[in-house]
C-alpha atoms as a PDB file:
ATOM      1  CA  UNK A   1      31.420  17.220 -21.947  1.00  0.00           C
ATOM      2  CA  UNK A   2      31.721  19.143 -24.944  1.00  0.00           C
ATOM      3  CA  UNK A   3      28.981  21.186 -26.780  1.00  0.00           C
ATOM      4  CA  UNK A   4      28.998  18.887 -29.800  1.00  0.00           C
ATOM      5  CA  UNK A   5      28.629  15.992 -27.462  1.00  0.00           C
ATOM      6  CA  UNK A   6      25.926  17.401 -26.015  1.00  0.00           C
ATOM      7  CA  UNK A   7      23.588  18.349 -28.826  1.00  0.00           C
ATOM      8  CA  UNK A   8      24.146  14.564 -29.636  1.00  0.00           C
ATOM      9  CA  UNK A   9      23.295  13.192 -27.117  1.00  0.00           C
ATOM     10  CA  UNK A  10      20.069  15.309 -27.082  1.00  0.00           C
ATOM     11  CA  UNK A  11      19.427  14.193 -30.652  1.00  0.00           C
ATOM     12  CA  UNK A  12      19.650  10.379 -30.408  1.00  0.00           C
ATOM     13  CA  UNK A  13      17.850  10.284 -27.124  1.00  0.00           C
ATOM     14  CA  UNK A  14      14.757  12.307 -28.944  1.00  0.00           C
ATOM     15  CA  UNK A  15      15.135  10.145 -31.918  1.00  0.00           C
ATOM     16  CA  UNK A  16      15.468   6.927 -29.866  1.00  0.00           C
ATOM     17  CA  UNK A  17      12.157   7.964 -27.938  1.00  0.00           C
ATOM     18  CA  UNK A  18      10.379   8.677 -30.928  1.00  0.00           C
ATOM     19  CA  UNK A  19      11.213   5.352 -31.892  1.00  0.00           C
ATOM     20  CA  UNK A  20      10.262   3.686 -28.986  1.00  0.00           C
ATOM     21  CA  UNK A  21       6.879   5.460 -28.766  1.00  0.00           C
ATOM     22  CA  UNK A  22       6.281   3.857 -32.729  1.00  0.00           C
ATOM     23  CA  UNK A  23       7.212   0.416 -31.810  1.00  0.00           C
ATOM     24  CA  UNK A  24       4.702   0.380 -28.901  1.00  0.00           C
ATOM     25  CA  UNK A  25       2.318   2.063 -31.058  1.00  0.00           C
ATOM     26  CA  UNK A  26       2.844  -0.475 -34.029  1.00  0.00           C
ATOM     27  CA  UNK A  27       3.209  -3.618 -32.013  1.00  0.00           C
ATOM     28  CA  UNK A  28       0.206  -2.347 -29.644  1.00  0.00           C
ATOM     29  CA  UNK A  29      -1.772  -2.276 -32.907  1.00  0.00           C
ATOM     30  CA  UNK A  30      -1.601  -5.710 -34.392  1.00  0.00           C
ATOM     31  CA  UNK A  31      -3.834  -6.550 -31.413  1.00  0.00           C
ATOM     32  CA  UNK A  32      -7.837  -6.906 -32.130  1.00  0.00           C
ATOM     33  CA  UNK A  33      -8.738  -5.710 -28.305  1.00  0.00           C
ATOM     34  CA  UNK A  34      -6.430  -4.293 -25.562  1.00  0.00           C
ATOM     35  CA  UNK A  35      -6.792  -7.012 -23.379  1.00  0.00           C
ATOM     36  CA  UNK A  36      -5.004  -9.664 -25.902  1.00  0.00           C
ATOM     37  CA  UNK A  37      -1.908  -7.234 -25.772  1.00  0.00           C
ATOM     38  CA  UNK A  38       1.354  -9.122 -25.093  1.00  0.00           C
ATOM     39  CA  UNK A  39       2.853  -6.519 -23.179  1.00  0.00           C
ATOM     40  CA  UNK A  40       5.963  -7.822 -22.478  1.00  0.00           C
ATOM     41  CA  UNK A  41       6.378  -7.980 -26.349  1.00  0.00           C
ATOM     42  CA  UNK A  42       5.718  -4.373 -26.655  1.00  0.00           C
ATOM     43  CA  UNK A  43       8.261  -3.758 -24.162  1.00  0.00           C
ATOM     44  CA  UNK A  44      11.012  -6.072 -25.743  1.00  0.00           C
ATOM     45  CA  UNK A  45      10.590  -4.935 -29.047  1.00  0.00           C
ATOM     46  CA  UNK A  46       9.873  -1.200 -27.862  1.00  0.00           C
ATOM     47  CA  UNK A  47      13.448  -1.176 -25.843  1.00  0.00           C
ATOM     48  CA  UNK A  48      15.393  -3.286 -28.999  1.00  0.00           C
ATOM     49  CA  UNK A  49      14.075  -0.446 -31.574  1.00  0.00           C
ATOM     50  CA  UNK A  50      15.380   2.221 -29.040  1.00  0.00           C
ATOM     51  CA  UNK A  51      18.623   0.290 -28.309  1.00  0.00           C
ATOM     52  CA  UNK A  52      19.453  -0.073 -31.998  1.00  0.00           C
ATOM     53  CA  UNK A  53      17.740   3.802 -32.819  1.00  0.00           C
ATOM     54  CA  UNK A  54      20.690   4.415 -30.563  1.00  0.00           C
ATOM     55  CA  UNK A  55      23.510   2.586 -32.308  1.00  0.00           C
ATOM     56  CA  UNK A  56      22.216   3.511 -35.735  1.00  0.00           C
ATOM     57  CA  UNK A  57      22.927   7.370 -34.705  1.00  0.00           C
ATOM     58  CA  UNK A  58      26.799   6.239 -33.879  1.00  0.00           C
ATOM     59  CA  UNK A  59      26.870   6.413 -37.573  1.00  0.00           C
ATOM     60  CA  UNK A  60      25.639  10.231 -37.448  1.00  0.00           C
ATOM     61  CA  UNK A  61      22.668  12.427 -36.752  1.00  0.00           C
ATOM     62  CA  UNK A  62      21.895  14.991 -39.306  1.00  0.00           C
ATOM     63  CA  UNK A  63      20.293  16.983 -36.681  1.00  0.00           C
ATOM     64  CA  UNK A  64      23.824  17.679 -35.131  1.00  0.00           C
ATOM     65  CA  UNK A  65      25.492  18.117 -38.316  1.00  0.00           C
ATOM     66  CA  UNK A  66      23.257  20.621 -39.890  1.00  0.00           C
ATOM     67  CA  UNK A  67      23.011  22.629 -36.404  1.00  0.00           C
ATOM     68  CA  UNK A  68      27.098  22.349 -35.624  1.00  0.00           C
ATOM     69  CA  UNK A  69      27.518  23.969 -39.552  1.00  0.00           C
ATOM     70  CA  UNK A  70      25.555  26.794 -38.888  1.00  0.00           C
ATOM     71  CA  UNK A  71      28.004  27.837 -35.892  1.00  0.00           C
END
């Protein structure tokens, strides 16, 4: 796997977490007490944000690009 590849991957998988970890946070939030949570909302809508953070970095990262210029 090449270098570029690499950094890449690195990059969407830290973005997709990131976006993951704001879903749950958001979605967690629109409850008035923990125990009316629907978790397995959280969950869905936590793993669609990080499916599509995912696809949207197909498009490009500017993480990668910025870092691959400077070599």
């Amino acid at each position: 796997m090449s270098d570029k590849a690499k950094l890449w991957l690195k990059a969407a998988g830290v973005r997709a977490v990131k976006t993951i970890a704001q879903t749950a946070v958001a979605t967690i939030g629109t409850s008035a007490m923990l125990g009316d949570v629907n978790w397995v909302a959280v969950a869905s809508a936590s793993i669609l944000a990080g499916v599509l953070s995912i696809l949207t970095s197909v498009a490009g990262l500017p993480e990668v690009e910025i870092q691959s210029g400077a070599n």
